[in-house]
Protein backbone atom coordinates (compact mmCIF):
# COMPACT_ATOMS: atom_id res chain seq x y z
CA UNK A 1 -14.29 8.05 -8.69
CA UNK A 2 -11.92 8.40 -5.70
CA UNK A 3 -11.91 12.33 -5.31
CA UNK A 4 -15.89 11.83 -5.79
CA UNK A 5 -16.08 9.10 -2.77
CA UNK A 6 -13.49 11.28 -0.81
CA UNK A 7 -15.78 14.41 -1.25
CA UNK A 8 -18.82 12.55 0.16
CA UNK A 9 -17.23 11.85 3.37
CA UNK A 10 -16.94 7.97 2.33
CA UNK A 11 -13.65 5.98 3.06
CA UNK A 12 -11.28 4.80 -0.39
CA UNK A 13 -9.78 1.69 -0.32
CA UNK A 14 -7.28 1.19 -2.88
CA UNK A 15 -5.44 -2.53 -3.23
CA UNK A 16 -2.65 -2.35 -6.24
CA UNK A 17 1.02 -1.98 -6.35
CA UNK A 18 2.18 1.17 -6.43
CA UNK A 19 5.94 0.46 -6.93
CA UNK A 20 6.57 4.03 -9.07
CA UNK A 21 6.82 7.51 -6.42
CA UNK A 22 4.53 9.75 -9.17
CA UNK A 23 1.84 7.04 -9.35
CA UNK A 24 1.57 7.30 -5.67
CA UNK A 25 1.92 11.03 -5.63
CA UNK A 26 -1.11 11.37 -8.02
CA UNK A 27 -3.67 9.60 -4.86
CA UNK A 28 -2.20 12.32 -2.64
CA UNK A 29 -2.85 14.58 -4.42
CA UNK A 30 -6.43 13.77 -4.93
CA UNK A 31 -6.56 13.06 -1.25
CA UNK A 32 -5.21 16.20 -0.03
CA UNK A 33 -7.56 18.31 -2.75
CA UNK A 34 -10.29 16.69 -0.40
CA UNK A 35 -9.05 17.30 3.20
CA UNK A 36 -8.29 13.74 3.47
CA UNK A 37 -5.47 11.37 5.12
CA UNK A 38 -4.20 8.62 3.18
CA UNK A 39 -3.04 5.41 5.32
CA UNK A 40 -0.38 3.41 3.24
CA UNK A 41 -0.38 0.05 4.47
CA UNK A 42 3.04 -1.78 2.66
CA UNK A 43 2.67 -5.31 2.71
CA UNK A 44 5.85 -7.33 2.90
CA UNK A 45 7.46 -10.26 3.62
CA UNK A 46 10.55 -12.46 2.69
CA UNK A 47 11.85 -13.03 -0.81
CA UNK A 48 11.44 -16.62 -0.24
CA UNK A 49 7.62 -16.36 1.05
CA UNK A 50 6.51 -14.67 -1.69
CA UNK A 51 8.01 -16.64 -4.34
CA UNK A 52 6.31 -19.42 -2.96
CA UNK A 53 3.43 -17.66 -2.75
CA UNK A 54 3.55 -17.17 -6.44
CA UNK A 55 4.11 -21.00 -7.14
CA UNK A 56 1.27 -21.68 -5.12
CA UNK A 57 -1.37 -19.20 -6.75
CA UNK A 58 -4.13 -20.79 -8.63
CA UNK A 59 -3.49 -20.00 -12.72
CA UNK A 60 -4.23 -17.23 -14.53
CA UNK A 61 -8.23 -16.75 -15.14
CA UNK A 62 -8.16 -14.00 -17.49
CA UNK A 63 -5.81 -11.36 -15.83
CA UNK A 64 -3.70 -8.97 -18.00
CA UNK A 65 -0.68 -10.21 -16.52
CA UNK A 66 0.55 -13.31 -15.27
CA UNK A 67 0.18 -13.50 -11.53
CA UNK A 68 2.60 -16.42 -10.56
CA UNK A 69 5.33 -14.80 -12.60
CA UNK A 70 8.73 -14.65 -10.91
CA UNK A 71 10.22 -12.85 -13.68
CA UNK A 72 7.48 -9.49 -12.54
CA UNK A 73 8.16 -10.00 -8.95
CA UNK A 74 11.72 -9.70 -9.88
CA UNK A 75 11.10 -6.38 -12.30
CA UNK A 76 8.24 -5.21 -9.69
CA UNK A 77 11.37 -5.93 -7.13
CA UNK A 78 13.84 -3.76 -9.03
CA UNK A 79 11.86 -0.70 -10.08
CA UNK A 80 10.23 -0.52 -6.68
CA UNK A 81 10.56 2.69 -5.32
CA UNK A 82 10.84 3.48 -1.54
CA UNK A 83 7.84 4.78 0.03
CA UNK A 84 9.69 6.57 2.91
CA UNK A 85 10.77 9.34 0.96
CA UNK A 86 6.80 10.36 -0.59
CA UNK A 87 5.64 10.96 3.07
CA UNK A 88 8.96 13.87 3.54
CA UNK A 89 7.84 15.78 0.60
CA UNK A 90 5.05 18.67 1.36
CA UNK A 91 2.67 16.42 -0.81
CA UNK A 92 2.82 13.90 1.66
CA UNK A 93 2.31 15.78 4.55
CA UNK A 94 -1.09 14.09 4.77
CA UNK A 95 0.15 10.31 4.02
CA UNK A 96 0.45 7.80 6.75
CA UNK A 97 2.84 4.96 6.17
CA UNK A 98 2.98 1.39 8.12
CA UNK A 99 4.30 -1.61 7.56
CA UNK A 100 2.68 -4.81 7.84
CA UNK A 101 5.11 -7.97 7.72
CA UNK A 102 2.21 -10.68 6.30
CA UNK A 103 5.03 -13.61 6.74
CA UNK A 104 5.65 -12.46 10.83
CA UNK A 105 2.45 -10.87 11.79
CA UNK A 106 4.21 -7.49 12.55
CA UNK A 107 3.12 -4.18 12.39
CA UNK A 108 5.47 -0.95 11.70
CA UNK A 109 4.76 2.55 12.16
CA UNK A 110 6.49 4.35 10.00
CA UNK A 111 4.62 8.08 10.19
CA UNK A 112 1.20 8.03 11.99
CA UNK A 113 -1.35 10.97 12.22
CA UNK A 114 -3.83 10.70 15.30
CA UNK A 115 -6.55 11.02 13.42
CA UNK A 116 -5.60 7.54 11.27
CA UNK A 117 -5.22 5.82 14.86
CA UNK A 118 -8.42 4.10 15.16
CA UNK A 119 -7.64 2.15 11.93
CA UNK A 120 -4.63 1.25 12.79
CA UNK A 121 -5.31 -0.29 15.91
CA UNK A 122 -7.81 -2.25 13.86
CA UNK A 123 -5.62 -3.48 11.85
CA UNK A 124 -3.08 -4.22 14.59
CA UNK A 125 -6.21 -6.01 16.48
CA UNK A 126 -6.38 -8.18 13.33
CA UNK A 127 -3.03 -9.67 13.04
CA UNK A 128 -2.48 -10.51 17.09
């Protein structure tokens, strides 16, 4: 599992959405349990760009839920909670937080440890 991978000295990646603070909290917690820095990379863009994303997603091939739904992005929408606030807490002490505009190409630093730097001017590299 993650704390498992973390332990080993490997590198987690984790791509979901994470739209409910506790969920969130629970990978910091098994991050900081293992000495390591978590790098939250938020992807956003416009409400109109991602709706049209969603129109123009293949169909469903056997997912759980329905991944062109505009009905979910508008619940996902509502019950998403900020991630700001999770890196003020003292379980977020070790939790980096950009934000990557996919519609713009732009890349925000919200809170950035040094030692998460290297990544994040790879990623920055990779959308200029």
């Amino acid at each position: 599992g993650v704390a498992d991978s973390l332990r080993s000295g490997r590198n987690v990646l984790l791509d979901s959405v994470h739209r409910f603070a506790h969920r969130r909290h629970s990978l910091y917690t098994i991050a900081s349990l293992c000495d390591a820095y978590v790098l939250v990379v938020e992807c956003v863009c416009s409400e109109m760009e991602a709706k049209r994303r969603l129109r123009e997603r293949p169909g469903n091939s056997g997912q759980i839920t329905d991944s062109k739904s505009l009905e979910l992005y508008d619940r996902f929408k509502e019950e998403w909670e900020q991630i700001e606030r999770d890196t003020t807490t003292p379980e977020g002490a070790h939790v980096a937080h950009i934000v990557l505009d996919t519609e713009r190409n732009i890349l925000e630093r919200k809170k950035v440890h040094p030692e998460l730097e290297d990544v994040i001017q790879s990623i920055q590299k990779s959308i200029s």
